[in-house]
PDB file of N, CA and C in Angstrom:
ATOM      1  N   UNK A   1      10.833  10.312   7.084  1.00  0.00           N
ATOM      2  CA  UNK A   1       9.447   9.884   7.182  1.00  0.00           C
ATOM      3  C   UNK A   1       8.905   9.506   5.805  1.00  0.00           C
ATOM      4  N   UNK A   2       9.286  10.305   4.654  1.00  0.00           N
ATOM      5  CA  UNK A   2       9.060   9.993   3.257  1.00  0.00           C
ATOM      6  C   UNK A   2       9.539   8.601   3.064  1.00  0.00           C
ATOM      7  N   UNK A   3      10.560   8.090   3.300  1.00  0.00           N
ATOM      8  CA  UNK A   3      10.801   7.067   3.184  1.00  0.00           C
ATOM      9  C   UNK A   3      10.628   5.678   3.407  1.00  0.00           C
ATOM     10  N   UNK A   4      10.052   5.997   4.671  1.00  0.00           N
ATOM     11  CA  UNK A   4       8.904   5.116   5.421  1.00  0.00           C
ATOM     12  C   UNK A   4       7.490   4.925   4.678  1.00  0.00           C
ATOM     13  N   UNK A   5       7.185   5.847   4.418  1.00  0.00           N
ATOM     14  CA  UNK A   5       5.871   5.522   3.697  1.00  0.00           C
ATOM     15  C   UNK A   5       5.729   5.217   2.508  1.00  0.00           C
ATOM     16  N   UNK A   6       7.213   5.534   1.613  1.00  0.00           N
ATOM     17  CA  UNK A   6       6.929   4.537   0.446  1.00  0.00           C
ATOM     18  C   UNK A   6       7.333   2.556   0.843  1.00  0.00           C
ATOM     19  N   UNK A   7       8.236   2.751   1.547  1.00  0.00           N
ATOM     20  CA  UNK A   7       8.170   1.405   2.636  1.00  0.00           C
ATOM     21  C   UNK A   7       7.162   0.685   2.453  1.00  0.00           C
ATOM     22  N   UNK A   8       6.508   1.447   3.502  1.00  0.00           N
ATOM     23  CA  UNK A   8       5.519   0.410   3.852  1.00  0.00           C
ATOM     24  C   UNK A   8       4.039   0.374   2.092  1.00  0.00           C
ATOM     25  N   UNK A   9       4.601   1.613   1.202  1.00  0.00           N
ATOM     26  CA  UNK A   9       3.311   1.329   0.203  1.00  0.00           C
ATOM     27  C   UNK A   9       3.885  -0.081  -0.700  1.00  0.00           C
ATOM     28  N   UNK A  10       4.779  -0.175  -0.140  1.00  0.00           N
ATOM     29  CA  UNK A  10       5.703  -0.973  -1.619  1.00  0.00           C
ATOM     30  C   UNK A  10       5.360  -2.348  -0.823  1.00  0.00           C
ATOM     31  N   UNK A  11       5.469  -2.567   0.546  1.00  0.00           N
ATOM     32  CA  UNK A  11       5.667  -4.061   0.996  1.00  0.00           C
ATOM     33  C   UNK A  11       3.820  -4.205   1.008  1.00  0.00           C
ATOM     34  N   UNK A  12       3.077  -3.210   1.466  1.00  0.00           N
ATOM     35  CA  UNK A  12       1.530  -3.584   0.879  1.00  0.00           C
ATOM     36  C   UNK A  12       1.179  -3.651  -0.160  1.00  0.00           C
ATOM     37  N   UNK A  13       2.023  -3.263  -1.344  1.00  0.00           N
ATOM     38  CA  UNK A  13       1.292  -3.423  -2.828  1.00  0.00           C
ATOM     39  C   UNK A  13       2.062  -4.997  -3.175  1.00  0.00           C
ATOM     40  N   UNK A  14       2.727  -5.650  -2.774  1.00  0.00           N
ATOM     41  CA  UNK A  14       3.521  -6.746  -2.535  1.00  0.00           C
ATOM     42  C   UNK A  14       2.791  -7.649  -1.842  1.00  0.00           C
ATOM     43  N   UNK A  15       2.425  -7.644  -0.707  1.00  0.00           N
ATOM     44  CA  UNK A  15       1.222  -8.144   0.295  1.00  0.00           C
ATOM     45  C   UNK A  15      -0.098  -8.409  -0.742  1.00  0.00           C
ATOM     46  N   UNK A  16      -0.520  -7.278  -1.201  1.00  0.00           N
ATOM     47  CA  UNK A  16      -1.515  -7.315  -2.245  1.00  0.00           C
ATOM     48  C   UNK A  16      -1.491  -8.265  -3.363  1.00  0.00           C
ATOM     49  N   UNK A  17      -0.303  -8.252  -4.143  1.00  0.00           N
ATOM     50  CA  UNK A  17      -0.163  -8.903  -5.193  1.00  0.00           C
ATOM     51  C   UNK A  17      -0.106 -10.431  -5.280  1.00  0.00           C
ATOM     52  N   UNK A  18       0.572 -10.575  -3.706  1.00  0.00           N
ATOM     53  CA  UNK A  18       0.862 -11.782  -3.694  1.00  0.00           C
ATOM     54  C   UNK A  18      -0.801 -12.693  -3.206  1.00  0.00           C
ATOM     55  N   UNK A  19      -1.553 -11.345  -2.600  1.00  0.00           N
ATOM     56  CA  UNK A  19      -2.978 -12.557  -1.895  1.00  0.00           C
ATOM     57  C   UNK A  19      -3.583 -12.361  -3.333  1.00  0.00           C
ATOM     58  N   UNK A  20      -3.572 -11.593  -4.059  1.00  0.00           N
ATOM     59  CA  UNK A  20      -4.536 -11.901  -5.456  1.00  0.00           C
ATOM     60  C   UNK A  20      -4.083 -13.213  -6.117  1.00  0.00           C
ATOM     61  N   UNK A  21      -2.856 -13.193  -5.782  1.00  0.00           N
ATOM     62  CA  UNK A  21      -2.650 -14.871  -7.209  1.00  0.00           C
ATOM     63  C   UNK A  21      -2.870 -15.743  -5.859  1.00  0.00           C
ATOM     64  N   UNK A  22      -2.877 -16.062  -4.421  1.00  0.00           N
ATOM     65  CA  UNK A  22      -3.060 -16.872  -3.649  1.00  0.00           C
ATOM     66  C   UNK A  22      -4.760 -16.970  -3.697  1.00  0.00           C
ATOM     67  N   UNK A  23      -5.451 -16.359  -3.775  1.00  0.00           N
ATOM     68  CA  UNK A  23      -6.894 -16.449  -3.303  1.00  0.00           C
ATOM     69  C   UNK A  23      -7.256 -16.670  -2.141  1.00  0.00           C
ATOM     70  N   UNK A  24      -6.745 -16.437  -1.123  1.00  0.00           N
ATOM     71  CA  UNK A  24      -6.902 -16.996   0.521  1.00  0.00           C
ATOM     72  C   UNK A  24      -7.033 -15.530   1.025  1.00  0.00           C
ATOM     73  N   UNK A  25      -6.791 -14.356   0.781  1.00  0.00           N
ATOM     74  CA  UNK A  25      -7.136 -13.293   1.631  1.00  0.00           C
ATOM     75  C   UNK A  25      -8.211 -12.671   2.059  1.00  0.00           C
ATOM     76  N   UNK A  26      -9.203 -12.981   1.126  1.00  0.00           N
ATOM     77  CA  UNK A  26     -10.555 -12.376   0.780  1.00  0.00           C
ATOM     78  C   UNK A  26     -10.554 -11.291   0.408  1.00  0.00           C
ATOM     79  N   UNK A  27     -11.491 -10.099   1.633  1.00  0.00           N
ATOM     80  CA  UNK A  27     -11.089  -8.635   1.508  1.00  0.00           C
ATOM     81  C   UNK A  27     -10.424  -8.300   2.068  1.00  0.00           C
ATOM     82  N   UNK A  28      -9.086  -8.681   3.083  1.00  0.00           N
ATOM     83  CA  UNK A  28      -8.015  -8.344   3.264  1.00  0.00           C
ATOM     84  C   UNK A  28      -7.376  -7.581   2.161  1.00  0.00           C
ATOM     85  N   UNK A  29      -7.230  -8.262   1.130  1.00  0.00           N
ATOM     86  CA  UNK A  29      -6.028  -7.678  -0.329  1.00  0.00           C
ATOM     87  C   UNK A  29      -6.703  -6.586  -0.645  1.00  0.00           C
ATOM     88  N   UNK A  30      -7.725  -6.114  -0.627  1.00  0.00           N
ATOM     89  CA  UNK A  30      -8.237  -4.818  -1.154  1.00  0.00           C
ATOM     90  C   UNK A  30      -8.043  -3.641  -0.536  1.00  0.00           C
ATOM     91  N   UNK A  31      -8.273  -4.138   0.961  1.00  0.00           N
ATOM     92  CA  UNK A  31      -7.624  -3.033   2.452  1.00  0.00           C
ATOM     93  C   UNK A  31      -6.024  -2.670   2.241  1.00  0.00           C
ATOM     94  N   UNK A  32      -5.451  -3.884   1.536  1.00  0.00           N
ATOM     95  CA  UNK A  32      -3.758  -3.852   1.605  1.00  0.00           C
ATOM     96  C   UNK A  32      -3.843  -2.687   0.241  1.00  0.00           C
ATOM     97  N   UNK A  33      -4.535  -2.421  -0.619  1.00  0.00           N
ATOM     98  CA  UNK A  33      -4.418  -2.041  -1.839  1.00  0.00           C
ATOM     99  C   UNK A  33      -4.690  -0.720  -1.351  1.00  0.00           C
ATOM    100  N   UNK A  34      -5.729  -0.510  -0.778  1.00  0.00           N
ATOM    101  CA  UNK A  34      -6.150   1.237  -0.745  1.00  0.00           C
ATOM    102  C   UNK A  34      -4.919   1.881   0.422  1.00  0.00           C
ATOM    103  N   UNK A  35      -4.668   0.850   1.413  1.00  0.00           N
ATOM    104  CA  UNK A  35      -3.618   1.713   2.625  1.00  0.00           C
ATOM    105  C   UNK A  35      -2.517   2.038   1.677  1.00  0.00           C
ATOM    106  N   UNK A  36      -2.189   0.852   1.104  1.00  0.00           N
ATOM    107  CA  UNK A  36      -0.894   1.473  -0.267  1.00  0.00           C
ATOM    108  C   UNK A  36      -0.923   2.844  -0.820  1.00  0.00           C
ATOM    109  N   UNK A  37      -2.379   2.986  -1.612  1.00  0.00           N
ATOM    110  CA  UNK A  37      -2.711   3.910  -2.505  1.00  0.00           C
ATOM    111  C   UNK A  37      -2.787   5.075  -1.373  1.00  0.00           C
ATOM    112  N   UNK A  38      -2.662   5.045  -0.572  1.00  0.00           N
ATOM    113  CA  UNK A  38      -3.826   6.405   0.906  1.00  0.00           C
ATOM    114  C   UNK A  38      -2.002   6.421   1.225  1.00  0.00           C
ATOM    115  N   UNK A  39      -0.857   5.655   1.861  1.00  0.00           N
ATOM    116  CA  UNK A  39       0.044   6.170   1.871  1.00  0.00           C
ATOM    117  C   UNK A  39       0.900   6.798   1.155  1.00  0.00           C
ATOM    118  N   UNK A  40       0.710   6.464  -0.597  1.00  0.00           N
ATOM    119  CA  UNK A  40       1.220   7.361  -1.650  1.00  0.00           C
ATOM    120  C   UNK A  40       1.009   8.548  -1.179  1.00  0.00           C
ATOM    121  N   UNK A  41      -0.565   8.573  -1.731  1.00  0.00           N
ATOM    122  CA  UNK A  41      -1.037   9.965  -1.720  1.00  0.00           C
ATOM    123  C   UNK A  41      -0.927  11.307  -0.622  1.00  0.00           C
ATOM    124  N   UNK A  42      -0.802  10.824   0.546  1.00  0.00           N
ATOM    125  CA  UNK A  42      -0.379  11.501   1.594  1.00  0.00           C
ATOM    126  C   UNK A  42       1.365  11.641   1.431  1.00  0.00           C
ATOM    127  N   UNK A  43       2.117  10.897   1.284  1.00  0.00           N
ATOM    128  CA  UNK A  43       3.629  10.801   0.626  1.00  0.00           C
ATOM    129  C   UNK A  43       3.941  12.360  -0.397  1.00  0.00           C
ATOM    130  N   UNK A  44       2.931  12.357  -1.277  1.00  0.00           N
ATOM    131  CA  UNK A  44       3.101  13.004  -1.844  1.00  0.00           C
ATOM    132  C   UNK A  44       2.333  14.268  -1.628  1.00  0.00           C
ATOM    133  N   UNK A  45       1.387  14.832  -1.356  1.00  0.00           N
ATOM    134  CA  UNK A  45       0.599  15.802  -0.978  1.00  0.00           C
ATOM    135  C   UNK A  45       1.880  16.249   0.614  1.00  0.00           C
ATOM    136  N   UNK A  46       2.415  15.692   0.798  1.00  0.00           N
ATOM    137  CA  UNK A  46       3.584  16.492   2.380  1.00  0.00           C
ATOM    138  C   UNK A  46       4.917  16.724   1.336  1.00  0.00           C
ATOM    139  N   UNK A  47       5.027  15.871   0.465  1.00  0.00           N
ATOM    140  CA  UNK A  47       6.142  16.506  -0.341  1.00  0.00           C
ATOM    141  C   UNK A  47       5.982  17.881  -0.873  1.00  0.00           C
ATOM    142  N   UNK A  48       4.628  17.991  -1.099  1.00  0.00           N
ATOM    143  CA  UNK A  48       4.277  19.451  -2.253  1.00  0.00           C
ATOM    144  C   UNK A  48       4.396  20.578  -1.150  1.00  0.00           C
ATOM    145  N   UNK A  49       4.317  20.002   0.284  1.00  0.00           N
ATOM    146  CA  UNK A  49       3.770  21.596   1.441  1.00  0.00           C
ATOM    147  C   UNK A  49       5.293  21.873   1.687  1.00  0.00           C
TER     148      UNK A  49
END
């Protein structure tokens, strides 16, 4: 399951990166940025229990 969720943080911080140099996402890329950051953090806070 750990593995999955760095997955999916890595292909949204990717998603992210790529609508910032496109300019076509709007606030899409910012939603892609925090689910990234919100699946780290949960990633890691189940690693520590």
């Amino acid at each position: 399951m750990r593995n999955l969720l760095y997955i999916v943080a890595v292909i949204l911080v990717i998603g992210w990166l790529l609508g910032v140099f496109a300019y076509s996402a709007g606030g899409i890329i910012h939603i892609l940025l925090v689910l990234a950051i919100v699946s780290i953090i949960l990633s890691l806070i189940r690693r520590g229990v």
